[in-house]
N, C-alpha and C. Protein backbone atom coordinates (compact mmCIF):
# COMPACT_ATOMS: atom_id res chain seq x y z
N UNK A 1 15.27 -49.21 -22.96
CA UNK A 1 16.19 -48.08 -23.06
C UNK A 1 15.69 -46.94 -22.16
N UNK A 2 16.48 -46.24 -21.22
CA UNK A 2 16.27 -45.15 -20.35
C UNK A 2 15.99 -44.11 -21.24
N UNK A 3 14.82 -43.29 -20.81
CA UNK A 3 14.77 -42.01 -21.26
C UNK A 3 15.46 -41.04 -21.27
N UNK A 4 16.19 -40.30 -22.53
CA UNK A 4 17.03 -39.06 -22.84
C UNK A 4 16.56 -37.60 -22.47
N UNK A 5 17.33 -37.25 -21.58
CA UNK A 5 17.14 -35.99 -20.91
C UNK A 5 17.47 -34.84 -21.77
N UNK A 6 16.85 -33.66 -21.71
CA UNK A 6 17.18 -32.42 -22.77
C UNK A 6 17.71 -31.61 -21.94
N UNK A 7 19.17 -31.74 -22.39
CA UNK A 7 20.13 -30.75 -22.07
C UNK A 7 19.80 -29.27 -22.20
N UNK A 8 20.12 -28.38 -21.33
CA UNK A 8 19.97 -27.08 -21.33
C UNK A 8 21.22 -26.40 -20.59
N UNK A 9 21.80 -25.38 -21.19
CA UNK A 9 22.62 -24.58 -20.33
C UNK A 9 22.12 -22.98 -20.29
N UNK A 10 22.24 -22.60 -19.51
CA UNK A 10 21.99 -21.20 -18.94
C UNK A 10 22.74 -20.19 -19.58
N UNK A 11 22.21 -19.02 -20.21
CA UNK A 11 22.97 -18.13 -20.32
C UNK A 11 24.46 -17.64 -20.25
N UNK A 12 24.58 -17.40 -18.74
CA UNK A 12 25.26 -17.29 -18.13
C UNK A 12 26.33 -18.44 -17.91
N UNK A 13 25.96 -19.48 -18.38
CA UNK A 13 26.93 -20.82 -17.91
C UNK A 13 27.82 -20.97 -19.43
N UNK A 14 26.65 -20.62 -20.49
CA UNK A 14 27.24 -20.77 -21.58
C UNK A 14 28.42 -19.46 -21.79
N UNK A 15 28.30 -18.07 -21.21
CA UNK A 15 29.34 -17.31 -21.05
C UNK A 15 30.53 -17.95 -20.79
N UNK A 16 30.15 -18.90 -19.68
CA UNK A 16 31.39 -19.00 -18.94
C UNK A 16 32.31 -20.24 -19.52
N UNK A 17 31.77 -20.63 -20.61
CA UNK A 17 32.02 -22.06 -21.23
C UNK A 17 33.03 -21.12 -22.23
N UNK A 18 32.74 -20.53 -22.78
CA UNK A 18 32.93 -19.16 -24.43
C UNK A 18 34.37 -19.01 -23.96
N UNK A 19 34.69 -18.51 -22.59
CA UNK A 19 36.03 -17.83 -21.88
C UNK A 19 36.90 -18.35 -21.81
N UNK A 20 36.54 -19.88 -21.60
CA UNK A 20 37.62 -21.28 -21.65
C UNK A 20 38.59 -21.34 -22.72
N UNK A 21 39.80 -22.02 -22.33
CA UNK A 21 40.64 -22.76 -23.51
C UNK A 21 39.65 -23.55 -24.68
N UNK A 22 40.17 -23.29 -25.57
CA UNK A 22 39.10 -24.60 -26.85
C UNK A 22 38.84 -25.78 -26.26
N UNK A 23 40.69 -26.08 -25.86
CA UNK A 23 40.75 -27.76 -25.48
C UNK A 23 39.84 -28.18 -24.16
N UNK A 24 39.95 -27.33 -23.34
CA UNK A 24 38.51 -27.59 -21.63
C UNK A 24 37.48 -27.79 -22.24
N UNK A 25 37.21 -26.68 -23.29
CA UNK A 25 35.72 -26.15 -23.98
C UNK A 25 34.70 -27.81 -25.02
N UNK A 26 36.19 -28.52 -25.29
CA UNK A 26 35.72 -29.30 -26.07
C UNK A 26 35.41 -30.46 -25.23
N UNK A 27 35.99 -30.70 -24.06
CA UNK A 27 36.25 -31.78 -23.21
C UNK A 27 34.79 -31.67 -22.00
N UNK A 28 34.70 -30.28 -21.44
CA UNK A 28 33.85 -30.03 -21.15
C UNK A 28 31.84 -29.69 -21.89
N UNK A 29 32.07 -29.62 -23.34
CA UNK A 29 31.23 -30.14 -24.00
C UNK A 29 30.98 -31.60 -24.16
N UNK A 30 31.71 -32.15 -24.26
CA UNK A 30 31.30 -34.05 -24.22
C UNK A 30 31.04 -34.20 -23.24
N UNK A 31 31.18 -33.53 -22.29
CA UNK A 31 30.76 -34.41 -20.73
C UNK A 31 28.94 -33.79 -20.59
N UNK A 32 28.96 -32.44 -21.14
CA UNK A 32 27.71 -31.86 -21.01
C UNK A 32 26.75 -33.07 -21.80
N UNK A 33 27.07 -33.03 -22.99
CA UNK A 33 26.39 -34.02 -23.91
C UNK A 33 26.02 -35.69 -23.59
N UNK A 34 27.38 -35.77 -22.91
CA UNK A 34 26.74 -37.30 -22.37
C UNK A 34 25.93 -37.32 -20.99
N UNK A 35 25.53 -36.07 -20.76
CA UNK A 35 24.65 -36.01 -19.88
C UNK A 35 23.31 -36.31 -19.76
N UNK A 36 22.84 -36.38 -21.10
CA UNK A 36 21.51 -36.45 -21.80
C UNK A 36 21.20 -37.74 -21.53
N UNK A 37 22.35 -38.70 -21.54
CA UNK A 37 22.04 -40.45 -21.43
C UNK A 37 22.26 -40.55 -19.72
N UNK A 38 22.73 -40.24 -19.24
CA UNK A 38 23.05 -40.57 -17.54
C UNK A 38 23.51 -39.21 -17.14
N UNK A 39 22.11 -38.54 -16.44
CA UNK A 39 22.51 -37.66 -15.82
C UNK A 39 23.06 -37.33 -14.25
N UNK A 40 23.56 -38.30 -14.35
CA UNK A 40 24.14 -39.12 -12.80
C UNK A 40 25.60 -39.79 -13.16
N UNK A 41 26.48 -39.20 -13.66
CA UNK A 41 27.32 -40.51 -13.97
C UNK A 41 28.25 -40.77 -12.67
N UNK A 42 28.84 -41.62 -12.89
CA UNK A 42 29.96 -41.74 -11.84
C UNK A 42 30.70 -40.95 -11.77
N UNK A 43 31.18 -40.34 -10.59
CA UNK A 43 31.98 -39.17 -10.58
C UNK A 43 31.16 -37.86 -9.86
N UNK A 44 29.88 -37.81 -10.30
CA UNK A 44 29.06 -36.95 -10.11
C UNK A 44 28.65 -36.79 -7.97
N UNK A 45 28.72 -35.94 -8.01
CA UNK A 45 27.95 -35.06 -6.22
C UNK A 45 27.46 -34.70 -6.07
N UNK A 46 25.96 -34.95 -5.76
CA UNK A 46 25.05 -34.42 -5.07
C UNK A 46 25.62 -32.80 -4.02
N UNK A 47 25.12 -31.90 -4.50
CA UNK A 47 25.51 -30.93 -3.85
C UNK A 47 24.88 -30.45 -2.65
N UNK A 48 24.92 -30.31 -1.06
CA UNK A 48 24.10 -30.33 0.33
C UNK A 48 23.46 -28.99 0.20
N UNK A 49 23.58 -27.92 -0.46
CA UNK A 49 23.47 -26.34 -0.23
C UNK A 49 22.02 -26.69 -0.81
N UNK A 50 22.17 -27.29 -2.10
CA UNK A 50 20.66 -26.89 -3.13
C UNK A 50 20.05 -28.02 -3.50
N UNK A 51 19.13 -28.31 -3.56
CA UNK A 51 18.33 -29.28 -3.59
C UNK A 51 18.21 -29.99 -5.34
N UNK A 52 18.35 -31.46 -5.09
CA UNK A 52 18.86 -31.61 -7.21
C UNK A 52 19.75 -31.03 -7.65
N UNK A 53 20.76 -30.74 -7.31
CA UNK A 53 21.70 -30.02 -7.92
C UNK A 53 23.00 -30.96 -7.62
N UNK A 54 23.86 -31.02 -8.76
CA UNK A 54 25.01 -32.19 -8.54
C UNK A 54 26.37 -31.24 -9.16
N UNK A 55 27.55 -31.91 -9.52
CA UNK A 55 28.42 -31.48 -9.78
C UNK A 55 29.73 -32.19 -10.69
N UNK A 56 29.92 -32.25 -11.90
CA UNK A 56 30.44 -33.08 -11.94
C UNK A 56 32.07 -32.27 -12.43
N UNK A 57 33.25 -33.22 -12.24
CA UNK A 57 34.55 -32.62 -12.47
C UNK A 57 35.30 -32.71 -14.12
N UNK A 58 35.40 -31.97 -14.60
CA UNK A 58 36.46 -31.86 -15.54
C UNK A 58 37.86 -30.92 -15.67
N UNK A 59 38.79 -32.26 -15.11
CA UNK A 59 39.56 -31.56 -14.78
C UNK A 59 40.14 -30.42 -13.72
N UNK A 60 40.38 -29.55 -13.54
CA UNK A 60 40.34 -28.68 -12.74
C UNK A 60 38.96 -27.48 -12.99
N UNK A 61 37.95 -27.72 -13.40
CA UNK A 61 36.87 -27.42 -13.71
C UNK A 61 35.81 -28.17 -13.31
N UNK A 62 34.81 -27.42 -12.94
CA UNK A 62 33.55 -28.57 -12.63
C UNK A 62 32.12 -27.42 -13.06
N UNK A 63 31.17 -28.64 -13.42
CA UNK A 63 29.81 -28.40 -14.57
C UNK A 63 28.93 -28.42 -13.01
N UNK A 64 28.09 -27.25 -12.84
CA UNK A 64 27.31 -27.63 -11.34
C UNK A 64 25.93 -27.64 -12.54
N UNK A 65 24.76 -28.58 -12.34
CA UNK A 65 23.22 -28.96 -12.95
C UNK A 65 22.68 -29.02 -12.10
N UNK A 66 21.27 -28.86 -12.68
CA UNK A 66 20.40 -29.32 -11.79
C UNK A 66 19.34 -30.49 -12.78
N UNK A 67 18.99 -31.45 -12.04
CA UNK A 67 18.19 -32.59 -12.76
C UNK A 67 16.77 -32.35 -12.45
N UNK A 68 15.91 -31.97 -13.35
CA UNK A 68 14.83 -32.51 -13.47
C UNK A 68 13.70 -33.19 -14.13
N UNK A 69 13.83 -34.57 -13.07
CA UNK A 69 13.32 -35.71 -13.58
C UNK A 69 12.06 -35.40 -13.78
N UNK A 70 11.23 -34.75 -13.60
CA UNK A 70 10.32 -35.09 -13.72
C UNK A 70 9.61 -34.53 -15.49
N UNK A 71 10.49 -33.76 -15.97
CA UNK A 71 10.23 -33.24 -17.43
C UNK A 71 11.44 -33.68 -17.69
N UNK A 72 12.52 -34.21 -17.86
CA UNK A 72 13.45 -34.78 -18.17
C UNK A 72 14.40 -34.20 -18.86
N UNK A 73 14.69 -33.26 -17.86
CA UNK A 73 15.65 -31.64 -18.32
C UNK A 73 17.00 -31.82 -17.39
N UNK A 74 18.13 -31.32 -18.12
CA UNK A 74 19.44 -31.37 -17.48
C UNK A 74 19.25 -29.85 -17.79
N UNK A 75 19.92 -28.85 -16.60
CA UNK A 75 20.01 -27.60 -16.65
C UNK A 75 21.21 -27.32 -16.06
N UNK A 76 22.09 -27.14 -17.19
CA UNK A 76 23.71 -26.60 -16.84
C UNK A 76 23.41 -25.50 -16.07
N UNK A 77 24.00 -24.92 -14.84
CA UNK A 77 24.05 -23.70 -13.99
C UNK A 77 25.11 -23.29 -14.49
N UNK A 78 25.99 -23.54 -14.05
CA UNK A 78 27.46 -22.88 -13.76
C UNK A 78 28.39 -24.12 -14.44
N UNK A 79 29.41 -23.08 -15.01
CA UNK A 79 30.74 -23.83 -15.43
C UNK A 79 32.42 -23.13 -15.32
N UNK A 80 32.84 -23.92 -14.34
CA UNK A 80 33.84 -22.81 -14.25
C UNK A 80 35.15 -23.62 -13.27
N UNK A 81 36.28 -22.63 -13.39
CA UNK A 81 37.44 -23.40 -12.74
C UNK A 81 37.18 -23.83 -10.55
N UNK A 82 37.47 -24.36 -10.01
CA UNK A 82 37.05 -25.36 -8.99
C UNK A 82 37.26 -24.40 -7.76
N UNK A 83 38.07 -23.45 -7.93
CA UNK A 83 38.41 -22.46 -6.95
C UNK A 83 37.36 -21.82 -6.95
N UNK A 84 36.68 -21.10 -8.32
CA UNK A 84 35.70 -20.29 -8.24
C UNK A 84 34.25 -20.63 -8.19
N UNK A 85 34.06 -21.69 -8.91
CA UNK A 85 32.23 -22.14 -8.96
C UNK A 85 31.63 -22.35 -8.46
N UNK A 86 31.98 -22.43 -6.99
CA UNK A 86 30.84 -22.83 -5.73
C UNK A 86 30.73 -20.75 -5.30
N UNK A 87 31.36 -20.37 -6.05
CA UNK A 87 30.99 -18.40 -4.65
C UNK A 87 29.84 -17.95 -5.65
């Protein structure tokens, strides 16, 4: 069995989770959570700007992390609608 990663979200990411519709909020929580088992899933992008840092889509929303393997930490950055989360 692969080792389970400990989810973390940021402050600031968790703000931005709070602001959402319930229904994103809930949809975008399961995706955070199954992050812990494959923090890579399909779907997911390596992002070119920052180093370990990926992106994954929900919906017209996307979760930007950063993975690190080596303490086996998922660190939610940013969460937010697709127009805005990369500025």
């Amino acid at each position: 069995m692969p080792p389970r990663y400990r989810v973390e979200i940021a402050p600031s990411a968790q703000r931005e989770l709070s602001k959402l519709p319930r229904n994103v909020q809930k949809r975008i929580d399961e995706r955070i959570r199954a992050l812990a088992e494959n923090p890579r899933p399909a779907g997911s992008r390596k992002l070119e700007e920052e180093e370990g840092f990926y992106r994954i889509r929900v919906g017209d929303y996307r979760i930007v992390y950063q993975v690190k393997d080596k303490v086996l930490i998922v660190l939610v950055i940013r969460i937010g609608h697709r127009r805005e989360v990369y500025r």
